[in-house]
Protein backbone atom coordinates (compact mmCIF):
# COMPACT_ATOMS: atom_id res chain seq x y z
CA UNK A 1 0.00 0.00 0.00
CA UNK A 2 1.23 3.21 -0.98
CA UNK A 3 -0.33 6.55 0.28
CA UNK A 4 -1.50 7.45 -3.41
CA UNK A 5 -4.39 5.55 -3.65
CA UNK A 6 -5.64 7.49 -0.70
CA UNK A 7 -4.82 10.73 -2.39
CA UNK A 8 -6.82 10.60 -5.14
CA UNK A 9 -10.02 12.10 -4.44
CA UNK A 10 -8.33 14.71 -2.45
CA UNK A 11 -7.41 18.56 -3.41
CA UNK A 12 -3.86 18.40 -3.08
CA UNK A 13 -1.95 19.06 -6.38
CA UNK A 14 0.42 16.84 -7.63
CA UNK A 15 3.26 18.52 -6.58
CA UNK A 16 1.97 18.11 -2.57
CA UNK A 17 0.86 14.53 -3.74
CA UNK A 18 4.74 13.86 -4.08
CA UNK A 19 5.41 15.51 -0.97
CA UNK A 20 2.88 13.42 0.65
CA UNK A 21 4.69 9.96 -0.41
CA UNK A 22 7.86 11.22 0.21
CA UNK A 23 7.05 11.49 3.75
CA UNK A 24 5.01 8.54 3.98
CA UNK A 25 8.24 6.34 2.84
CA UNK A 26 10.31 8.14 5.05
CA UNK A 27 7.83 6.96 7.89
CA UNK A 28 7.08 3.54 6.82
CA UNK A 29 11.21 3.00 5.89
CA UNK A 30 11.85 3.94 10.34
CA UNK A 31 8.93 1.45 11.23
CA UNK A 32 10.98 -1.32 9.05
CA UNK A 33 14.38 -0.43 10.49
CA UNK A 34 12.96 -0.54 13.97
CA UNK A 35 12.19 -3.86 13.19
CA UNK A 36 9.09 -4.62 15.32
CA UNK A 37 5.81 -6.48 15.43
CA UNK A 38 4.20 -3.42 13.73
CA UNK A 39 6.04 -3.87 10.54
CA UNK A 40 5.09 -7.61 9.94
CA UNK A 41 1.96 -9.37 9.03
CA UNK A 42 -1.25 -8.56 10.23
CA UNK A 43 -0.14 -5.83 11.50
CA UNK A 44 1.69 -3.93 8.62
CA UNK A 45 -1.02 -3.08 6.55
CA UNK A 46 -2.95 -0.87 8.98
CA UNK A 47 0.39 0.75 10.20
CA UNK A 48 0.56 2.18 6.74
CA UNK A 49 -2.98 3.30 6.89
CA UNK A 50 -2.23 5.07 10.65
CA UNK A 51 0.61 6.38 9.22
CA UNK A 52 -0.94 8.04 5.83
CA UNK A 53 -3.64 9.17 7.39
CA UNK A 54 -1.95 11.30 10.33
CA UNK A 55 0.57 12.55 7.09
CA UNK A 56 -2.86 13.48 5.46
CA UNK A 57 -4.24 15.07 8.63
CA UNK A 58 -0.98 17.19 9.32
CA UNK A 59 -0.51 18.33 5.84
CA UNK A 60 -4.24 19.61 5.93
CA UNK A 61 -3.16 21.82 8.29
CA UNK A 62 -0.67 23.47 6.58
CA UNK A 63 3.28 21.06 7.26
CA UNK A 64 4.41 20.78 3.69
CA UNK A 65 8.18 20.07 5.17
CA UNK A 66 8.42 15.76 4.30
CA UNK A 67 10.64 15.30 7.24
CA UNK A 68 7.99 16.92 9.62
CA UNK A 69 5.30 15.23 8.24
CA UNK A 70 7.47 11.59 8.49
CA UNK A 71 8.62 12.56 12.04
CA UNK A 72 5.17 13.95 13.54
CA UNK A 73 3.62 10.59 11.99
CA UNK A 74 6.68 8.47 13.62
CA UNK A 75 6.00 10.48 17.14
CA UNK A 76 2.03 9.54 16.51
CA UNK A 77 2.37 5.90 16.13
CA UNK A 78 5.20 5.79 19.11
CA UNK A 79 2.47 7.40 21.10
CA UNK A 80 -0.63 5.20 20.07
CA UNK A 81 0.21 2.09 19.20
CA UNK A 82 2.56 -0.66 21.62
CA UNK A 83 5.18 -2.53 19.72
């Protein structure tokens, strides 16, 4: 799962759609490397959702940076969800 399929009904141009995916791999790529429970089967497929959707969420309210976005999503799973 990529965070573009989410994207597509959205109003961000394509320019902030890149932005958006950037950030998401940058997130998802730190959940592998931690190398917990949340990056493996069943689990790994929601992560990705948690994690596009709080990238979504922030850039709706104005982050554009990609490492902000990746980080504030990193901070939000740390603080929501046990590995």
């Amino acid at each position: 799962m990529s965070i573009t399929p989410i994207l597509r009904n959205s109003s961000f141009d394509p320019e902030d759609v890149k932005i958006l995916a950037l950030a998401f791999d940058e997130a998802w790529e730190a959940v592998q490397r931690n190398g917990g429970s949340l990056s493996r089967p069943p689990y790994a497929g929601p992560i990705r959702e948690v994690l596009a959707k709080r990238i979504i969420e922030m850039a709706q309210r104005g982050q554009s940076n990609p490492h902000s976005l990746s980080e504030d999503a990193i901070r939000f799973l740390a603080s929501n969800y046990r590995d």
